[in-house]
N, C-alpha and C. Protein backbone atom coordinates (compact mmCIF):
# COMPACT_ATOMS: atom_id res chain seq x y z
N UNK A 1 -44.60 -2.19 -125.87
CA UNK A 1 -45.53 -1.83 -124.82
C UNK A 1 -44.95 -2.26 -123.48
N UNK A 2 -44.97 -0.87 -122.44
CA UNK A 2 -44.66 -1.49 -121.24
C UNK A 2 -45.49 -2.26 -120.21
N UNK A 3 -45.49 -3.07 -119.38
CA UNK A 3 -46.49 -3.94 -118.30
C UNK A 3 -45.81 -3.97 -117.19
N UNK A 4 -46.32 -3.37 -116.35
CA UNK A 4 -45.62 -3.79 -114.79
C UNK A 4 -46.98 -4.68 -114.25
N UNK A 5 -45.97 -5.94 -113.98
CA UNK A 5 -46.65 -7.10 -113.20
C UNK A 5 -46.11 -7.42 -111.95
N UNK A 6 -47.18 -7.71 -111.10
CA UNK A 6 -46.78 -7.93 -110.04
C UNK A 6 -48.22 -8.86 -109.11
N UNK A 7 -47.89 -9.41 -108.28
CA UNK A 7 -49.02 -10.13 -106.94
C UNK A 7 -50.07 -9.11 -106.33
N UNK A 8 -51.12 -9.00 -106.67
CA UNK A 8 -52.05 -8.04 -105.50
C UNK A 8 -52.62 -8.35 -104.45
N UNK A 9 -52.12 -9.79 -103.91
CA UNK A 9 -52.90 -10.17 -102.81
C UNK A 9 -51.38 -10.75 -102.13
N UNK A 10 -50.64 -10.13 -101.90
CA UNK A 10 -49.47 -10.38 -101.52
C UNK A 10 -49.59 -10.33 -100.09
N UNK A 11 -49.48 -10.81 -99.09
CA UNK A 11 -49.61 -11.07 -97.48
C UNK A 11 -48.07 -10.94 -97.15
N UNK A 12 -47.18 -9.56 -96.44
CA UNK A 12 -45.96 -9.46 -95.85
C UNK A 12 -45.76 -10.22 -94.73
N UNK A 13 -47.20 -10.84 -94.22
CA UNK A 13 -46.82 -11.27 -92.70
C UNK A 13 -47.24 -13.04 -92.85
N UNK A 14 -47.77 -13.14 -93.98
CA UNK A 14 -47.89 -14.42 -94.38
C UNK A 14 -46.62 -15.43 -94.09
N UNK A 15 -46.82 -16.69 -93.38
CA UNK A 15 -46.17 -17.71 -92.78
C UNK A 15 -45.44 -18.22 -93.86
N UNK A 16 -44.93 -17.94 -95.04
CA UNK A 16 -44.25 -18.72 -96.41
C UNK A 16 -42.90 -19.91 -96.22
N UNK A 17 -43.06 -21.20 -96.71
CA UNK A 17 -41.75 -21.04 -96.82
C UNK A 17 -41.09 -20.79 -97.80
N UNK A 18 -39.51 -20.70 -97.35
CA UNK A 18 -38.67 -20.25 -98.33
C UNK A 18 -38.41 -21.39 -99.92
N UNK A 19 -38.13 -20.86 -100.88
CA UNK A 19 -38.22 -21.46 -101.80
C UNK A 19 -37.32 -22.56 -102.23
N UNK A 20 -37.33 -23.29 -102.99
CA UNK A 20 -36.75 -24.91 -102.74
C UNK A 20 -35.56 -24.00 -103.51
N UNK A 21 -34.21 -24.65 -103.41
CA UNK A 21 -33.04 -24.18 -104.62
C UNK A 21 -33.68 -25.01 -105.95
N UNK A 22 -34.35 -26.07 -105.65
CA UNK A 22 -35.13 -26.03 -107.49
C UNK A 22 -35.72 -25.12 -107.98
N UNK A 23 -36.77 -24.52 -107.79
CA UNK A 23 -37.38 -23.35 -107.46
C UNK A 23 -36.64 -21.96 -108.01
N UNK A 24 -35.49 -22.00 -107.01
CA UNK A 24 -34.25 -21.00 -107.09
C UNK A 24 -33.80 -20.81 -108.33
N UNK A 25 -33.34 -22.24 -109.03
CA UNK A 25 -32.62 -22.43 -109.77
C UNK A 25 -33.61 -22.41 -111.62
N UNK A 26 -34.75 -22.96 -111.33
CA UNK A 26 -35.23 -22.49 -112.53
C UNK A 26 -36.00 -21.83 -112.81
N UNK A 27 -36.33 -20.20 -111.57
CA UNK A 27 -36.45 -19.07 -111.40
C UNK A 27 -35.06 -18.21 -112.22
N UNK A 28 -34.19 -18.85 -111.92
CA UNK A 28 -32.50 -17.85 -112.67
C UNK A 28 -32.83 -18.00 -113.78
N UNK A 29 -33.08 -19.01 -114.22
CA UNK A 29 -32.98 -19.57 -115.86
C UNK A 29 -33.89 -18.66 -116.43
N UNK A 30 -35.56 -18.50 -116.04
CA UNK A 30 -36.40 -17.92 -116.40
C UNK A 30 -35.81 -16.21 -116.52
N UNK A 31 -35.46 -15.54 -115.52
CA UNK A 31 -34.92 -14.72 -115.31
C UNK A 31 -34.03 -13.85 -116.61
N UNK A 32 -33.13 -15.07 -116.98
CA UNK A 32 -31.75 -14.86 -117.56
C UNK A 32 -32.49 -14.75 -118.66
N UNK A 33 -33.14 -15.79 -119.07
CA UNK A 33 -33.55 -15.82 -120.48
C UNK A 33 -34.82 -14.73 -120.86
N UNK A 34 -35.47 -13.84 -119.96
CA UNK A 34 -36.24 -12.41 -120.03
C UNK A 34 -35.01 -11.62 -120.13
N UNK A 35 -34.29 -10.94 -119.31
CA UNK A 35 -33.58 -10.26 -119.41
C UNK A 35 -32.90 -10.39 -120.50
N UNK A 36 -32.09 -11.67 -121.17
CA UNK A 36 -31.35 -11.93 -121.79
C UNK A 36 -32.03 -11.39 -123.70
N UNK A 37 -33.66 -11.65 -123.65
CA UNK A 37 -34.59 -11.22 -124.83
C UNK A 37 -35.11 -9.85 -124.73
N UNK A 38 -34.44 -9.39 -123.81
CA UNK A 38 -35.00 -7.98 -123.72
C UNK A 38 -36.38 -7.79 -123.00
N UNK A 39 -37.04 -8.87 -122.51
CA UNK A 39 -38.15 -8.58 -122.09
C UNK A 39 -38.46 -8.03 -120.89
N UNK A 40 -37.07 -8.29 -119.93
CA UNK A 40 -37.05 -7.58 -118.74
C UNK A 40 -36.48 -6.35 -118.79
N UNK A 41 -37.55 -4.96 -118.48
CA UNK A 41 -37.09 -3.72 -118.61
C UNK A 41 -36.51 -3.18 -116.58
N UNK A 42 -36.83 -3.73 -115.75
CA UNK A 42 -36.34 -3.84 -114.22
C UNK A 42 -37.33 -4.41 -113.49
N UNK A 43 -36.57 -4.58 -112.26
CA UNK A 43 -37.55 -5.82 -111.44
C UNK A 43 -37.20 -4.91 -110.13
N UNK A 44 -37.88 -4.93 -109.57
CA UNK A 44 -38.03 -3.98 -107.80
C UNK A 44 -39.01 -4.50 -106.95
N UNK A 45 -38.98 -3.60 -105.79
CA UNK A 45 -39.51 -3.46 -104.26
C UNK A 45 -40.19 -2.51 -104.31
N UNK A 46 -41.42 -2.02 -103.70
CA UNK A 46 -41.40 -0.59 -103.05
C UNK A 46 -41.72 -1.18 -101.45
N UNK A 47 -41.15 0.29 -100.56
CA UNK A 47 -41.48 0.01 -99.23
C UNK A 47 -41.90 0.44 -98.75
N UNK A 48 -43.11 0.30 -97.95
CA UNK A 48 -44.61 0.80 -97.08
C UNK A 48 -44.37 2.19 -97.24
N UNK A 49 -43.05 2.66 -96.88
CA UNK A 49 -42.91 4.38 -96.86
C UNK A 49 -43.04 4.89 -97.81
N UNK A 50 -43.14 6.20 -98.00
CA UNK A 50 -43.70 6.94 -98.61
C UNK A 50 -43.51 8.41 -98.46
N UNK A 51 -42.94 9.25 -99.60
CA UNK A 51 -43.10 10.80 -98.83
C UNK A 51 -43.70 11.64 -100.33
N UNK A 52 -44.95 12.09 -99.95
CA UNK A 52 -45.61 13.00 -100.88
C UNK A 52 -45.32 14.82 -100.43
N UNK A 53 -44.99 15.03 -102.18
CA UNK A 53 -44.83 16.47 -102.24
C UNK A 53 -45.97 17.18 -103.23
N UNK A 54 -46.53 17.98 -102.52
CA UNK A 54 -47.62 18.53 -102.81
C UNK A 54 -46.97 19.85 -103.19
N UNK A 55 -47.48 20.76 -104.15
CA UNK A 55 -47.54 22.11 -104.82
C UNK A 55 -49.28 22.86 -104.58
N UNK A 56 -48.95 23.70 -104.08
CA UNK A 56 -50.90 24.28 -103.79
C UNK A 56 -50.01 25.98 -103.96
N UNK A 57 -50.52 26.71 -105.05
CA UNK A 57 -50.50 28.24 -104.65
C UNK A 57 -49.42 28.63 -104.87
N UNK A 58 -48.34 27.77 -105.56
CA UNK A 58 -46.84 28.01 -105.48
C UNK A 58 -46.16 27.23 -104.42
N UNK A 59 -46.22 26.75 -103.18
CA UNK A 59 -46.14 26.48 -102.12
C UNK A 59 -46.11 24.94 -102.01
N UNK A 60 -44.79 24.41 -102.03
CA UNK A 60 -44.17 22.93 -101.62
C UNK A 60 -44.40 22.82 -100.14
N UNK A 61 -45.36 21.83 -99.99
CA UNK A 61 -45.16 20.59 -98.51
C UNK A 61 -44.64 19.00 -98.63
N UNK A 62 -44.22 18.92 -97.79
CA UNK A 62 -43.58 17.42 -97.78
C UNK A 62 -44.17 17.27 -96.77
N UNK A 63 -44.99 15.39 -96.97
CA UNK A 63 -45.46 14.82 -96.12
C UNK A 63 -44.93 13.21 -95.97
N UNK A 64 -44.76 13.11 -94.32
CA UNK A 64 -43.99 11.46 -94.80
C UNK A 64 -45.23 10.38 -94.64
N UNK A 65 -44.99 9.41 -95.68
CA UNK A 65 -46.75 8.29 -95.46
C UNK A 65 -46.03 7.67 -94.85
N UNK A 66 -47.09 5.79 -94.83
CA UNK A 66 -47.21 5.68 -95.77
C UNK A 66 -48.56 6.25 -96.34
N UNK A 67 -48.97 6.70 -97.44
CA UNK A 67 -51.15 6.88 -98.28
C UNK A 67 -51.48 6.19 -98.91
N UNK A 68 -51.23 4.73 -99.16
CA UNK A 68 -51.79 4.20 -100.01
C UNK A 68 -51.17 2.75 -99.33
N UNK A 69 -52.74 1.78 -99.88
CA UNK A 69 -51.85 0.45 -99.50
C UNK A 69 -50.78 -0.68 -100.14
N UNK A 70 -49.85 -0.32 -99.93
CA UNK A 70 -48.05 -0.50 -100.62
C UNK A 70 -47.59 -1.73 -100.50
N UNK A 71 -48.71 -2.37 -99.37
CA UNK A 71 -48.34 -4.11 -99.18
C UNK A 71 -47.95 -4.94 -100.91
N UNK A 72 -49.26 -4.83 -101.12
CA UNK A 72 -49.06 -5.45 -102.48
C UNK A 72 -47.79 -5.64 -103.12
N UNK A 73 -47.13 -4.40 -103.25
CA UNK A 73 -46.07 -4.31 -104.02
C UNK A 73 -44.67 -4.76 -103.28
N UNK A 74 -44.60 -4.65 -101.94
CA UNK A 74 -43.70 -4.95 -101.37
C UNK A 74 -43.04 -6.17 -101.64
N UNK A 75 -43.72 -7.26 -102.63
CA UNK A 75 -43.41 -8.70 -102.91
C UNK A 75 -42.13 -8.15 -103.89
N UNK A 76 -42.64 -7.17 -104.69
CA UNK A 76 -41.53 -7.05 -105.74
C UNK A 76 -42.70 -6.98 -107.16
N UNK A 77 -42.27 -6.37 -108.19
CA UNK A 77 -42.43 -6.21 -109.38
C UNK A 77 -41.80 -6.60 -110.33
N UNK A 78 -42.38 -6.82 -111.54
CA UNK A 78 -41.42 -6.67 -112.74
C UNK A 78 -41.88 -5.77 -113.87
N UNK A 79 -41.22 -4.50 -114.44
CA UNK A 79 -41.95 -4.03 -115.82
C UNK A 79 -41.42 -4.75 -116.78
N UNK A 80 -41.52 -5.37 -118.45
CA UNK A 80 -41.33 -6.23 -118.73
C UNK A 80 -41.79 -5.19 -120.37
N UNK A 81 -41.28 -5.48 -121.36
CA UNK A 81 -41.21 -4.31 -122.42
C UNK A 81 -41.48 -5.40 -124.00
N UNK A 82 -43.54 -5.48 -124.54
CA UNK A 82 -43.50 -6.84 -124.85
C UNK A 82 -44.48 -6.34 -125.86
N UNK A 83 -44.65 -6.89 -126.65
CA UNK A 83 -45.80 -6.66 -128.51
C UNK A 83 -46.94 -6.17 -128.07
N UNK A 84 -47.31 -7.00 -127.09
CA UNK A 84 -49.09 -6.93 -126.24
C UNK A 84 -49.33 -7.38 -125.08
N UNK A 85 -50.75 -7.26 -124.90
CA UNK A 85 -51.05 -7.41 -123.47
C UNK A 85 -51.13 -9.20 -123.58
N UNK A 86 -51.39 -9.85 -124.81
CA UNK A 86 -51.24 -10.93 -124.82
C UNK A 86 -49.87 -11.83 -125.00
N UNK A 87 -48.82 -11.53 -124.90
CA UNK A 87 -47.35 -11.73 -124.50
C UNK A 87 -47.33 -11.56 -123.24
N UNK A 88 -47.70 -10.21 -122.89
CA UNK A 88 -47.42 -10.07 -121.06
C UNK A 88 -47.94 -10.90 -120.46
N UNK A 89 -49.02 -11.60 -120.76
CA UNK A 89 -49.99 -12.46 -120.01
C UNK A 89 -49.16 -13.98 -120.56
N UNK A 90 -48.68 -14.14 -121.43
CA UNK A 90 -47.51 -15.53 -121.72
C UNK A 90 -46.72 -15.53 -121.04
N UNK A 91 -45.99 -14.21 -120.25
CA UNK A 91 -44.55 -14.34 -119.78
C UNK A 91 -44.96 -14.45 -118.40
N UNK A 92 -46.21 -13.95 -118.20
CA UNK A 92 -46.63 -13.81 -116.50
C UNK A 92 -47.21 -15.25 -116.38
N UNK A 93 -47.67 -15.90 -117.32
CA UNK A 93 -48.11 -17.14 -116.56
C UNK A 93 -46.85 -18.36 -116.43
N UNK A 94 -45.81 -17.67 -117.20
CA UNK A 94 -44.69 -18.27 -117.23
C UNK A 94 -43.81 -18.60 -115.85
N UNK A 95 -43.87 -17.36 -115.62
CA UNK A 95 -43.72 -17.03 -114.32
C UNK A 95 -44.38 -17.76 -112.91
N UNK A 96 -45.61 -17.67 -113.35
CA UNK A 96 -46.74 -18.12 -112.38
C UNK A 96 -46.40 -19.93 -111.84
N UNK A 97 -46.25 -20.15 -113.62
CA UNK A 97 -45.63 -21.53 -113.65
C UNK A 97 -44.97 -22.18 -112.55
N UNK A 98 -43.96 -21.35 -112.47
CA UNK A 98 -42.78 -21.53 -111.57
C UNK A 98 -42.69 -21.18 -110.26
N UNK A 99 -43.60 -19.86 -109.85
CA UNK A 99 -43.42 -19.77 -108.45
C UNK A 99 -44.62 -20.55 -107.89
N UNK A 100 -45.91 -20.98 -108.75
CA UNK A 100 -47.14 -21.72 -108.14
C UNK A 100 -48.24 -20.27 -107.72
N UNK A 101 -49.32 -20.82 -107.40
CA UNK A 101 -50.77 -20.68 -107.22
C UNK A 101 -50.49 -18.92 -106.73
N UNK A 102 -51.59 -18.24 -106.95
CA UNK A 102 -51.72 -16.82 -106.76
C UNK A 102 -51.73 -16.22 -108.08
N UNK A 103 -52.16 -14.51 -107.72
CA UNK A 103 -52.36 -13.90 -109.06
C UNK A 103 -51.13 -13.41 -109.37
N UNK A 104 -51.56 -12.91 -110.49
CA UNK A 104 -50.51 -11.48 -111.13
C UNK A 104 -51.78 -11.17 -111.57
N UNK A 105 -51.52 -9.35 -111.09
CA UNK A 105 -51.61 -8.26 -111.79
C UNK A 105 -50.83 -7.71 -113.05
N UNK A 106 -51.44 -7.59 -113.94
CA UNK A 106 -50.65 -7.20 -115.58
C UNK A 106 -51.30 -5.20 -115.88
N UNK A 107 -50.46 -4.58 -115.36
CA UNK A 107 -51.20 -3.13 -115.89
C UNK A 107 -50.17 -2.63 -117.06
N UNK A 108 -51.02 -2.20 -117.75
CA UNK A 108 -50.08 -1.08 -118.72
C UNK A 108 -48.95 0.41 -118.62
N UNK A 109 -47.96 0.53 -118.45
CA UNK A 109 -47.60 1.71 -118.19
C UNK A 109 -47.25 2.33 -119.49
N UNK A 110 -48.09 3.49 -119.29
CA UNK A 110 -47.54 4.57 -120.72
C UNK A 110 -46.39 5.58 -120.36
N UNK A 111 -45.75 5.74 -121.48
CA UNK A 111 -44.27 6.61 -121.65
C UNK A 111 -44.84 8.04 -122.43
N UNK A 112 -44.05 8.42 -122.27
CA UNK A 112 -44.25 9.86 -123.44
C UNK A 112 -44.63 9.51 -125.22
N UNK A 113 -43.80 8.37 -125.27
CA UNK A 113 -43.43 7.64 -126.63
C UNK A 113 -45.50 7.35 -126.97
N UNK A 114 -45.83 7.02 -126.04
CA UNK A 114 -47.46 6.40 -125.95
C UNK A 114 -48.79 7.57 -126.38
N UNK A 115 -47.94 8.72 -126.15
CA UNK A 115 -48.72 9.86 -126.00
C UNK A 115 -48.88 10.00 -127.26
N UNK A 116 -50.24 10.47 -128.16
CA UNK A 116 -50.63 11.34 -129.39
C UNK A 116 -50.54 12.58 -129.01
N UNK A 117 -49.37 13.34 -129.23
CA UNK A 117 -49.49 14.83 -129.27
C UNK A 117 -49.15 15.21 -130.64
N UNK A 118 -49.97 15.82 -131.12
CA UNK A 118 -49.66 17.01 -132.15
C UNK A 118 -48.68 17.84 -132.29
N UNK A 119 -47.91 17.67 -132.57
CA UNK A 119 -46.61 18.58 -132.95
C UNK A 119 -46.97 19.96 -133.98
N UNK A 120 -47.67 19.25 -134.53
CA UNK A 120 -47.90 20.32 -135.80
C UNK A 120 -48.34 21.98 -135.75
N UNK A 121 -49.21 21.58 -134.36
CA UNK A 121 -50.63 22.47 -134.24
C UNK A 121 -49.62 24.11 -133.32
């Protein structure tokens, strides 16, 4: 099962400081050892921008955003590829552990693989 987790109350303009190299350092470890079990499927950014393509009538428009509020995510993500929603919630507080106080968001993302389609019919 896939989970993209990430901060929803993420503040871009928030005063932070930067993180201790302890911090740094057993952030890698955590890191290495997801990736290293397979549990890290990629880790990203998105950025405020945005360009939606719409289809109406046959007829492509491109519009540049941003439409939606993208702050959140701008901290960074991780999808993370795990038994259940109760693993995802082990590895995210794992996480939590280490960077300190605030949420994670844990959502489910479905694949094709997720889908019940009937082949038969």
């Amino acid at each position: 099962m896939l989970f993209m987790v990430y901060d929803p109350n993420f503040d871009p303009n928030a005063n932070v400081e930067p993180p201790s190299p302890e911090m740094m350092e057993e952030m890698g470890r955590f890191i290495q050892e997801a990736t290293q079990s397979g549990v890290v499927v990629t880790t990203g950014a998105l950025t405020p921008q945005s360009t939606r393509l719409r289809m109406s009538n046959g007829n492509f428009t491109v519009t540049d955003g941003p439409f939606v509020e993208l702050k959140e995510l701008m901290a960074g993500f991780a999808v993370i590829d795990v038994g259940s929603l109760e693993e995802a919630i082990e590895w995210s507080k794992r996480f939590r552990r280490i960077i300190g106080d605030g949420e994670s968001e844990i959502v489910q993302v479905f694949t094709p693989g997720d889908m019940d389609f009937d082949h038969t019919a």
